[in-house]
Protein backbone atom coordinates (compact mmCIF):
# COMPACT_ATOMS: atom_id res chain seq x y z
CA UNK A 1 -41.81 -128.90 0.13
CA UNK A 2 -40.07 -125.49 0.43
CA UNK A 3 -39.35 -126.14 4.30
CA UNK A 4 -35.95 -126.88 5.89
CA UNK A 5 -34.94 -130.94 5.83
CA UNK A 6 -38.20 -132.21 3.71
CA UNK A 7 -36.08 -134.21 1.97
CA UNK A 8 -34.30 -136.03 5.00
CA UNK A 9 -36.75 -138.44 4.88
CA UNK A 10 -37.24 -139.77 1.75
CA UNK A 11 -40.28 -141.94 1.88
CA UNK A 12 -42.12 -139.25 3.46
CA UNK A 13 -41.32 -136.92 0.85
CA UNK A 14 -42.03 -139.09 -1.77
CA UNK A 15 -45.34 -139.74 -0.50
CA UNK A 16 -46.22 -135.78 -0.53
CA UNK A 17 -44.64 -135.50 -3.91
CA UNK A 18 -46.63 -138.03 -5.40
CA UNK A 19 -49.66 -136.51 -3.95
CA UNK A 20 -49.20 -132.84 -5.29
CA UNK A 21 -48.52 -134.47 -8.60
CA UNK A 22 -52.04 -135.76 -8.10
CA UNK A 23 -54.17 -133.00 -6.93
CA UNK A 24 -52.08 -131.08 -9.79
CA UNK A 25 -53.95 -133.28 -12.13
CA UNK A 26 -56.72 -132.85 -11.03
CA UNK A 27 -56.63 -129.00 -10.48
CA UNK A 28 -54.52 -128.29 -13.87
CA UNK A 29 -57.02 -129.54 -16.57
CA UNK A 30 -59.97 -127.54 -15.05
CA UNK A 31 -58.38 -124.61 -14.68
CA UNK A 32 -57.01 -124.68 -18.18
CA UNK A 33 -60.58 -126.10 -19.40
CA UNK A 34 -62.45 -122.92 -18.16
CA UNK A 35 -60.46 -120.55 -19.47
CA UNK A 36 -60.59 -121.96 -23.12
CA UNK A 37 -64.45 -121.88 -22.47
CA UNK A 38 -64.10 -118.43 -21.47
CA UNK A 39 -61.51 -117.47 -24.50
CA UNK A 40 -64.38 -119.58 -27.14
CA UNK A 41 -67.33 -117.84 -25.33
CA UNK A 42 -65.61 -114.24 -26.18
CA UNK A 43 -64.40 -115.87 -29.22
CA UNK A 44 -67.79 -116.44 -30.31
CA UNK A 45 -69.39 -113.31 -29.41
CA UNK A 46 -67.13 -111.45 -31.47
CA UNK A 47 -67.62 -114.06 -34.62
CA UNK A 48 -71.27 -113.09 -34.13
CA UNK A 49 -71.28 -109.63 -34.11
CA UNK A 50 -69.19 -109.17 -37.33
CA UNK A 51 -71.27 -112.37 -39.09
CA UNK A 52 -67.47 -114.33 -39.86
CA UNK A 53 -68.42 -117.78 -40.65
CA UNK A 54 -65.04 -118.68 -40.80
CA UNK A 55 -64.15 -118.11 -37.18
CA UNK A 56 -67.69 -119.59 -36.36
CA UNK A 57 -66.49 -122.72 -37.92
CA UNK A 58 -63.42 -123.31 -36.34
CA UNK A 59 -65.36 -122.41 -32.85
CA UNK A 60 -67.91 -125.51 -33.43
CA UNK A 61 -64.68 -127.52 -34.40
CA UNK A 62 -63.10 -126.34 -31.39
CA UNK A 63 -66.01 -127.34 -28.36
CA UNK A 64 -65.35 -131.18 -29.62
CA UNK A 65 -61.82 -131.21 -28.08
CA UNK A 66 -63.01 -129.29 -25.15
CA UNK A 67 -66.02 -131.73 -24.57
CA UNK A 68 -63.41 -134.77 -24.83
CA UNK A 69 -61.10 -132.50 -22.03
CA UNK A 70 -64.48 -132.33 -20.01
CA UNK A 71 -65.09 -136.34 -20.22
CA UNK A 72 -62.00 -136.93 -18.93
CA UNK A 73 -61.83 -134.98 -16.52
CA UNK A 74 -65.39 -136.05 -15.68
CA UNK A 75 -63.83 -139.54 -15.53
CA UNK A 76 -60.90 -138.13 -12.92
CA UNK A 77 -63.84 -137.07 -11.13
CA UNK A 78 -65.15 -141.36 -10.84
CA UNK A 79 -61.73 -141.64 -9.20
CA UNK A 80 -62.37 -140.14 -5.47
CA UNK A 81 -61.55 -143.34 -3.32
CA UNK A 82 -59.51 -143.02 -0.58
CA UNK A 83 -56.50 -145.11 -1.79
CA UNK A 84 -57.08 -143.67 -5.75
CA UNK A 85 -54.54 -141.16 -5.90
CA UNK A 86 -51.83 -143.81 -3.97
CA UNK A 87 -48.61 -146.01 -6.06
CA UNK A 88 -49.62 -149.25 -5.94
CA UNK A 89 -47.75 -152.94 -6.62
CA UNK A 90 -48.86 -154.53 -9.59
CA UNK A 91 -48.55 -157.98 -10.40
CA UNK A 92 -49.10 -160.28 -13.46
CA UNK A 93 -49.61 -164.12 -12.68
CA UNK A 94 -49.90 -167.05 -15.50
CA UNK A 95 -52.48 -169.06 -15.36
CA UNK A 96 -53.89 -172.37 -16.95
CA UNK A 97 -52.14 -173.33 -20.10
CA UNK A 98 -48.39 -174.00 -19.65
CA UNK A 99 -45.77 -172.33 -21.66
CA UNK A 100 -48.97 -170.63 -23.41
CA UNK A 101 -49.73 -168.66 -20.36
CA UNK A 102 -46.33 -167.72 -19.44
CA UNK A 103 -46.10 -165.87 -22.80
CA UNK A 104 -49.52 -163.84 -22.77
CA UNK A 105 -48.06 -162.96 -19.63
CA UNK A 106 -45.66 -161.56 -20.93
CA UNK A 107 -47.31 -160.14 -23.46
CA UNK A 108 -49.48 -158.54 -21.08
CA UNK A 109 -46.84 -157.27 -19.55
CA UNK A 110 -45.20 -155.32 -22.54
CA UNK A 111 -49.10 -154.01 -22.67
CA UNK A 112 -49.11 -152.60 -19.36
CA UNK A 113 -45.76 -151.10 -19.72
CA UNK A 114 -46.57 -149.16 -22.75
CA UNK A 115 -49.68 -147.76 -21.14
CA UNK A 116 -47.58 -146.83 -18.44
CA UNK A 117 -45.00 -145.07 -20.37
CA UNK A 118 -47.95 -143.60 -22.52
CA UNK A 119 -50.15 -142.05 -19.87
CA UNK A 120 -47.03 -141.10 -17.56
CA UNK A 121 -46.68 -143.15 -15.41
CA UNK A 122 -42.98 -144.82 -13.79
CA UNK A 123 -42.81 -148.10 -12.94
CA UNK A 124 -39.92 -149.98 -11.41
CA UNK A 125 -39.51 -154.24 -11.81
CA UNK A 126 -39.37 -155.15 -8.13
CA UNK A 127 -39.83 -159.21 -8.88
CA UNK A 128 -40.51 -161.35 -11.11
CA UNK A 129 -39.93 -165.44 -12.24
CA UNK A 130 -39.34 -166.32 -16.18
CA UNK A 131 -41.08 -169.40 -17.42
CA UNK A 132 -39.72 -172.36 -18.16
CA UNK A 133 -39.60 -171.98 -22.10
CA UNK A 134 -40.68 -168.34 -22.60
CA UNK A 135 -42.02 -165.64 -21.40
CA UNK A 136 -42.81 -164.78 -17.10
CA UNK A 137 -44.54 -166.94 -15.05
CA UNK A 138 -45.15 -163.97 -12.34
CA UNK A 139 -43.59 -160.40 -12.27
CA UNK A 140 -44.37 -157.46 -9.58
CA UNK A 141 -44.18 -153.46 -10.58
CA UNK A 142 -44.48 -150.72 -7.92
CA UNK A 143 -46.28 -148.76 -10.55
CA UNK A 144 -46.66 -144.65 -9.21
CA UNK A 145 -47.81 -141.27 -10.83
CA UNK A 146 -51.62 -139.35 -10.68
CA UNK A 147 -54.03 -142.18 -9.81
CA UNK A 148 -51.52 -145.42 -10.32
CA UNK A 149 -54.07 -147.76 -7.78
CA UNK A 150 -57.49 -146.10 -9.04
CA UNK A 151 -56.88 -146.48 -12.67
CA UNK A 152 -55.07 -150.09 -12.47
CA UNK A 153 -57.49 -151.14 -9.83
CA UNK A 154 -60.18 -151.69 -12.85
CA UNK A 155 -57.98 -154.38 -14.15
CA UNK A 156 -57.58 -156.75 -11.67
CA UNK A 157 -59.14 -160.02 -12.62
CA UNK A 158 -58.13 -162.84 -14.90
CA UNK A 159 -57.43 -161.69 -18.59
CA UNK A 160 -58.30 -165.21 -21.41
CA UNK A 161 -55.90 -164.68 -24.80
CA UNK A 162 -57.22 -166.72 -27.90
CA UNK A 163 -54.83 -167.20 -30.74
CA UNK A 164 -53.47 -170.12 -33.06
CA UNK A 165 -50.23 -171.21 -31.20
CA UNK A 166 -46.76 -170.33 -31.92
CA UNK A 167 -45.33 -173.32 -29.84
CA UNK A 168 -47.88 -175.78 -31.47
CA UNK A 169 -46.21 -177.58 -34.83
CA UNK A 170 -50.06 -178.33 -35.48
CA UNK A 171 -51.20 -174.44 -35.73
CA UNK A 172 -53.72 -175.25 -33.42
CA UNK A 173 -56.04 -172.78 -31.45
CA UNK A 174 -54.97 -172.06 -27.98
CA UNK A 175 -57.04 -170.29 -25.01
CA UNK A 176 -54.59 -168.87 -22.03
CA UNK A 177 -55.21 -167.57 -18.73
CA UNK A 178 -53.65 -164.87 -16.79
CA UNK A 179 -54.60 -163.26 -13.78
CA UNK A 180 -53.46 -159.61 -12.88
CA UNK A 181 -53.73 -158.15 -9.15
CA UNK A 182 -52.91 -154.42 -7.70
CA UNK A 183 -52.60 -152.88 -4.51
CA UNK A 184 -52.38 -149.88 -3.07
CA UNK A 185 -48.55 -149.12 -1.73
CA UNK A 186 -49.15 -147.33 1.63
CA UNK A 187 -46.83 -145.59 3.68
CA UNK A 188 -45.51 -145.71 6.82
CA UNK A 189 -49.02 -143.68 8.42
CA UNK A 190 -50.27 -146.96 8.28
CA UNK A 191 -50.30 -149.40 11.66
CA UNK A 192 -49.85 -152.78 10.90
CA UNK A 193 -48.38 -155.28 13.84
CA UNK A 194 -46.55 -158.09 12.20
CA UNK A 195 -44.79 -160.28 14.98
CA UNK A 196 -41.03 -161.97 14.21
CA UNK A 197 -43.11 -165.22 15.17
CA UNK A 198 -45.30 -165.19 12.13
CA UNK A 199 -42.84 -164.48 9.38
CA UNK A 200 -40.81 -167.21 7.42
CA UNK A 201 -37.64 -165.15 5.56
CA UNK A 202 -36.36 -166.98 2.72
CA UNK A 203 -32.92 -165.72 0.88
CA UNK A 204 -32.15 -166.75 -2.31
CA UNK A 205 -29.92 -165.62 -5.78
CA UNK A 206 -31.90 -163.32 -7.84
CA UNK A 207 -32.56 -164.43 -11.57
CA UNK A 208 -31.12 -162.77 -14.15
CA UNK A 209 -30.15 -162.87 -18.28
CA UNK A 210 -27.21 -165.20 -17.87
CA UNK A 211 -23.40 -165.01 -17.65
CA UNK A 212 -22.03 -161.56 -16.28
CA UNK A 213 -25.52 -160.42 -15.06
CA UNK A 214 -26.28 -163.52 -12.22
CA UNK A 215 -26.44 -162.47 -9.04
CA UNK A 216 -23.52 -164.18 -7.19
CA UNK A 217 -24.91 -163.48 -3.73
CA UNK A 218 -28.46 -164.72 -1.71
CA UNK A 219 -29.91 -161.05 -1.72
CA UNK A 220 -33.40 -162.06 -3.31
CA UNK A 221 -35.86 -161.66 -0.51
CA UNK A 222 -39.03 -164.13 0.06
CA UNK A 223 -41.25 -163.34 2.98
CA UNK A 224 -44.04 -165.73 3.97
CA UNK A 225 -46.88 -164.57 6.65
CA UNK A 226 -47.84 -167.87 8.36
CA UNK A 227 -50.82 -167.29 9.63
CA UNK A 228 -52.11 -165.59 6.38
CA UNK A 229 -50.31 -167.48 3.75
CA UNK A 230 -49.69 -164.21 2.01
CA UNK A 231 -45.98 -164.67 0.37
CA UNK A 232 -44.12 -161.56 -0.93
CA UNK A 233 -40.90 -161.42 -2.61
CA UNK A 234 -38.22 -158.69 -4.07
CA UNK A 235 -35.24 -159.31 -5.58
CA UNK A 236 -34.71 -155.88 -7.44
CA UNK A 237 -32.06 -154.39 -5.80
CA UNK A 238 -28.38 -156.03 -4.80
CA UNK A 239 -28.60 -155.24 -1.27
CA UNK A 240 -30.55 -158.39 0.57
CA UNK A 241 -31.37 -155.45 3.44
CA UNK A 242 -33.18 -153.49 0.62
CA UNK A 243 -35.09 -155.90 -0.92
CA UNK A 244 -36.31 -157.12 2.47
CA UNK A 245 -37.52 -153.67 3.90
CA UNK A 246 -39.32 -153.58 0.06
CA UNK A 247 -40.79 -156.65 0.44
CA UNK A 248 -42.51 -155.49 3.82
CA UNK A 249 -43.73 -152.63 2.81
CA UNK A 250 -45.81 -154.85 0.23
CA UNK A 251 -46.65 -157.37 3.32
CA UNK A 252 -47.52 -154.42 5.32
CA UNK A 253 -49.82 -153.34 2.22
CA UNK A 254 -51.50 -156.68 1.71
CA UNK A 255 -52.37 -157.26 5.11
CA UNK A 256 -53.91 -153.68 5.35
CA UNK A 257 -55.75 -154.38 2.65
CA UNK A 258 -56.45 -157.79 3.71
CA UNK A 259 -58.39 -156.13 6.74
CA UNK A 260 -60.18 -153.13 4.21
CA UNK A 261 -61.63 -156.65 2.83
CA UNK A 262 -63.07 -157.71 5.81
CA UNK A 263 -64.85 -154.48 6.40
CA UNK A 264 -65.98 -153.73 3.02
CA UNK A 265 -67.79 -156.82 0.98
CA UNK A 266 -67.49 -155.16 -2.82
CA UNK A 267 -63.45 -155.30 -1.84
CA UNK A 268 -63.34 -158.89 -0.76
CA UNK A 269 -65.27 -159.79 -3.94
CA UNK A 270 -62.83 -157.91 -5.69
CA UNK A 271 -59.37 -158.82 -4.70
CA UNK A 272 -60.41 -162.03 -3.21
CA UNK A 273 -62.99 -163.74 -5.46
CA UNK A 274 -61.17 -163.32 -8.82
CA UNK A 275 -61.38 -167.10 -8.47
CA UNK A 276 -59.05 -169.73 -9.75
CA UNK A 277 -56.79 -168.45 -13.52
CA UNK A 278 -58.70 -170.44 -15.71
CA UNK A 279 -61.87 -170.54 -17.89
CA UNK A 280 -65.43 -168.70 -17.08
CA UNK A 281 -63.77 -166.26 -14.68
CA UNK A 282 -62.26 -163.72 -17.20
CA UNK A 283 -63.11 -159.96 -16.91
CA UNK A 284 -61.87 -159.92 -20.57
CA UNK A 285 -61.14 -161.59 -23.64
CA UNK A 286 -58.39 -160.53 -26.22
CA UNK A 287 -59.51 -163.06 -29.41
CA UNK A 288 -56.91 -163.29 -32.40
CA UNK A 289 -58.22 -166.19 -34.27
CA UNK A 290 -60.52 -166.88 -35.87
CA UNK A 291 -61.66 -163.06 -35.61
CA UNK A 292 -60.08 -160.17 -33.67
CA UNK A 293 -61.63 -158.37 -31.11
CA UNK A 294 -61.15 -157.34 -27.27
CA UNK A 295 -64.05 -157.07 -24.87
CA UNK A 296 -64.62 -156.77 -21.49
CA UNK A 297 -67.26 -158.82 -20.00
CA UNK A 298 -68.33 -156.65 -17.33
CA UNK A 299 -68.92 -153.51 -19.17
CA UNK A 300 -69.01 -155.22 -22.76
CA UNK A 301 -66.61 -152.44 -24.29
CA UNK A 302 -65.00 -153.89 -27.30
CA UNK A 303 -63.33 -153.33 -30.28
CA UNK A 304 -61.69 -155.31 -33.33
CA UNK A 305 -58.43 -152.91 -33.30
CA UNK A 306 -56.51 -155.84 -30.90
CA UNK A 307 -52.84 -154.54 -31.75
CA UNK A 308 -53.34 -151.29 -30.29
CA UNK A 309 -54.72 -152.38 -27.49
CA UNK A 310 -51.86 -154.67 -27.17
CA UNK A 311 -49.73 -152.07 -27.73
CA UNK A 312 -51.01 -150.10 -24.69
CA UNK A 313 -54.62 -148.75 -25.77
CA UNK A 314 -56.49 -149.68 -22.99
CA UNK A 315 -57.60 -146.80 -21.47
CA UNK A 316 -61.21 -147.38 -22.87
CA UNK A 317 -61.57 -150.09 -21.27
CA UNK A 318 -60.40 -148.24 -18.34
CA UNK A 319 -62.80 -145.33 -18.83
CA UNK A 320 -66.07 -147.83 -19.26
CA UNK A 321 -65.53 -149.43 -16.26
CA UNK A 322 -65.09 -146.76 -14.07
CA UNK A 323 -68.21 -145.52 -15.62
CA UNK A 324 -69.48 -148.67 -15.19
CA UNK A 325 -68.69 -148.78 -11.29
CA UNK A 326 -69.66 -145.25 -10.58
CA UNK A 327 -73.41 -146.56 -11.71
CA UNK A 328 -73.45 -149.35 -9.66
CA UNK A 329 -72.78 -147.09 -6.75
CA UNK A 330 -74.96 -144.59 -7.44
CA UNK A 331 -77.72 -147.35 -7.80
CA UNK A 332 -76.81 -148.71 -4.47
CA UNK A 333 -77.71 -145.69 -3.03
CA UNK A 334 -80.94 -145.05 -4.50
């Protein structure tokens, strides 16, 4: 970083900024971690030669927060993929249920964002399509700080909402379906050929709140691979030449991780075989009537506190299933 012209070109240094912030994180919280084993050790030694209870007591009290510092960074330690440490694009679909689903997507999204804000991590909007009454029918993030794509990766699957309605006159139960997918943003390093012949560009006027704010001009970007089917779009930026080179870096990521799929078969079934946004494929269910409680089906973490985890306390969740991964690796190689 300290070397003549690393920031004339941007991507590149962004990509070696975001990965010292990473190895920082990883490197930091040991470092600190051993010396305030070493300072309680010498602490303790002390305590014990002069008999002070008091100091003893406030030792013991003390190697609780450091064991919690240890599990985490035990659970950094789970995150050792290749593409962990990488930004990713994050995207929140609605599923099965109507205007129902377009508003627990939303509400998903003001989840996400709050965890993001919370456990520092930036995020930038770089699409997304409001539903016809309320809420988002789909929305896109390039999410990026210390282990964006590991972390979020453990989320991707369908996510079923029960709760009495607020658009039903009848206060009847409702169950809604949302499906949320992440990939890894890679940089330029990676060789992808994409010919002119297999792309359809669509242009289009960006959505906005209404009035001052609509985009008078086509610069909303929708790129279609033919022969894959895979569509991207961007539409955050005014420039139509901006959101196009955007929305091929996120082509250029899908298809690379289109062929990752075809070489690994625990990727496929887990980008590809989330299966259709609807019931019996959930990962996890947030309940609000009759009872409240959140729990994850694959690891079956749960707990009746739903409003913080809608408020952005999910990194439980986060923490069993890597756990829960890491053992189902280490079993596969016994």
């Amino acid at each position: 970083m300290a070397e003549p012209g690393f920031w004339d070109n941007p991507e590149t240094a962004r990509g070696v900024v975001t990965r010292i912030s990473a190895l920082k994180s990883i490197i930091e919280p040991v470092t600190r971690l051993e010396k305030a084993v070493a300072d309680a050790m010498d602490l303790f030694t002390l305590a014990e030669e002069e008999n002070d209870e008091q100091t003893l007591a406030a030792i013991e009290a003390d190697l609780a927060r450091l064991q919690k510092e240890c599990d985490r960074i035990e659970i950094t330690g789970m995150l050792s993929g290749p593409d962990d440490m990488r930004s990713c694009f994050f995207s929140i679909h609605a599923g099965a249920g109507g205007t129902e689903s377009c508003d627990w997507a939303a509400m998903l999204l003001r989840m996400y964002t709050r965890y993001f804000d919370e456990n520092g991590l930036s995020y930038e909007q770089m699409d997304i399509t409001p539903g016809e009454e309320a809420g988002v029918r789909s929305v896109t993030l390039r999410v990026s700080g210390p282990f964006a794509f590991g972390k979020l990766s453990c989320e991707v699957g369908v996510h079923r909402l029960v709760r009495i309605s607020p658009f039903d006159s009848q206060g009847r139960r409702h169950t809604s379906f949302v499906a949320v997918d992440v990939i890894p943003e890679y940089d330029e390093e990676i060789e992808i050929e994409i010919k002119d012949d297999d792309l359809r560009i669509d242009t289009y006027r960006a959505g906005g709140a209404g009035g001052q704010h609509v985009n008078k001009t086509s610069s909303a970007v929708r790129i279609t691979h033919i022969p894959t089917g895979i569509v991207v779009q961007c539409q955050n930026d005014r420039s139509q030449h901006k959101n196009r080179a955007e929305a091929m870096r996120m082509l250029k990521s899908r298809l690379y991780m289109l062929q990752q799929q075809k070489r690994d078969a625990e990727l496929a079934k887990l980008y590809s075989n989330k299966g259709e946004i609807a019931w019996g494929n959930q990962i996890r269910s947030y309940v609000l009537q009759p009872y409240q409680m959140v729990k994850d089906h694959r690891t079956d973490c749960q707990t009746g506190n739903v409003n913080a985890v809608l408020d952005g306390d999910i990194e439980p969740f986060i923490e069993s299933y890597l756990r829960y991964r890491a053992e189902k690796k280490n079993k596969a190689k016994k």
